[in-house]
Protein backbone atom coordinates (compact mmCIF):
# COMPACT_ATOMS: atom_id res chain seq x y z
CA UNK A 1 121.24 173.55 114.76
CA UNK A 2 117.90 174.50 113.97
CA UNK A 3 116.02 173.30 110.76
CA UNK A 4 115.36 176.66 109.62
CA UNK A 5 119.17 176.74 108.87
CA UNK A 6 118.52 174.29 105.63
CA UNK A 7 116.29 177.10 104.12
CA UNK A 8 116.63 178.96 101.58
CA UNK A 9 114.27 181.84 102.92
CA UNK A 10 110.78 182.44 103.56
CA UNK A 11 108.33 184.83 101.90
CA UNK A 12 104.42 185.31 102.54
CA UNK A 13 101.81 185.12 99.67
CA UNK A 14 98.39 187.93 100.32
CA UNK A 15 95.61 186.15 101.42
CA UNK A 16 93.19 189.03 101.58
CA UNK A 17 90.24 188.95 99.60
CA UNK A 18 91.21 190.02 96.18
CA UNK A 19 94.12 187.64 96.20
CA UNK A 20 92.34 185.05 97.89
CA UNK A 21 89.72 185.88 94.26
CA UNK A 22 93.04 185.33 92.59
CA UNK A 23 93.40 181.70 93.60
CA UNK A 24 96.23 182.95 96.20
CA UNK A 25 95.53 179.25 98.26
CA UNK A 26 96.30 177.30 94.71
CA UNK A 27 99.36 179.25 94.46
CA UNK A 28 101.07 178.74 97.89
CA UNK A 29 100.35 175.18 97.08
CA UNK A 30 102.17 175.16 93.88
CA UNK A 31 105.01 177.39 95.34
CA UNK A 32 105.41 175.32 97.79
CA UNK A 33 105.83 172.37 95.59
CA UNK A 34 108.66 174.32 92.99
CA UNK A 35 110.47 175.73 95.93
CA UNK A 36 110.56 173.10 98.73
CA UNK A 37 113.61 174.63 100.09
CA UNK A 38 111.94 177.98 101.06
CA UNK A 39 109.52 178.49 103.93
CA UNK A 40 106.24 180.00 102.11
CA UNK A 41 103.85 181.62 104.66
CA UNK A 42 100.09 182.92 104.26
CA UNK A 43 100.07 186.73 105.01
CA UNK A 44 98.19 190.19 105.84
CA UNK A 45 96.94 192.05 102.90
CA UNK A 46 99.80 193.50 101.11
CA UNK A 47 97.69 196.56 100.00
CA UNK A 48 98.07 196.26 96.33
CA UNK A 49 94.74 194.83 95.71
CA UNK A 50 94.23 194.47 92.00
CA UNK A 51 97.15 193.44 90.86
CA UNK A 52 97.23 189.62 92.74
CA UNK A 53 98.52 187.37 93.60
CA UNK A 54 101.07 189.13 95.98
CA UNK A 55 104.31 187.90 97.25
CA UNK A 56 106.43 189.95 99.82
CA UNK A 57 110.07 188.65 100.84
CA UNK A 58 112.81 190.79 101.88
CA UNK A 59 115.16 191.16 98.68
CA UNK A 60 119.01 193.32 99.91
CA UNK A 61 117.48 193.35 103.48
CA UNK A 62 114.26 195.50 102.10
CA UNK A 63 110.88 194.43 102.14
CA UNK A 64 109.66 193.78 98.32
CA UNK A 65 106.77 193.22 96.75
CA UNK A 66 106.12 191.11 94.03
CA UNK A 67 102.80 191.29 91.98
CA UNK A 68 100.71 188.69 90.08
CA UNK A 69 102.54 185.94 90.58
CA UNK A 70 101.46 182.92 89.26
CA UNK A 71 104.66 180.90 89.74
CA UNK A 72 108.69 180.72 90.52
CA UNK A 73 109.51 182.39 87.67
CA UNK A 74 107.55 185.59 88.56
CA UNK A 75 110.08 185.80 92.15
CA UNK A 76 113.74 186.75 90.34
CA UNK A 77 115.09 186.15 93.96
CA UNK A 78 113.90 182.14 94.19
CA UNK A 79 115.28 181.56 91.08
């Protein structure tokens, strides 16, 4: 059995410039402290520059994105 079996899921968090602006590297940190059960990656720019920090995770087997996010309670499907 793998480990990735005891997780919850994994998302990415933008870490393109605008998001990085955003404090994008303070929020993976935090995320990653509220949702220790979840694999939280740093990713690509998601393209929505402006409205940061961006989360994508695949929500009903589509990719999602989620804009300023500034902790759990801004990602309905890590709740």
């Amino acid at each position: 059995m793998s480990s990735d079996s005891t997780l919850a899921g994994r998302f990415s968090v933008c870490h393109g410039k605008d998001c990085k602006a955003r404090r994008s590297k303070a929020l993976i940190k935090k995320l990653k402290e509220e949702l220790p059960e979840w694999e939280i990656q740093e990713g690509e720019c998601l393209g929505e520059c402006g409205m940061g920090p961006n989360v994508e995770a695949e929500v009903d087997g589509r990719l999602k994105i989620f804009n300023d996010v500034k902790s759990r309670d801004d990602l309905p499907f890590a709740s």
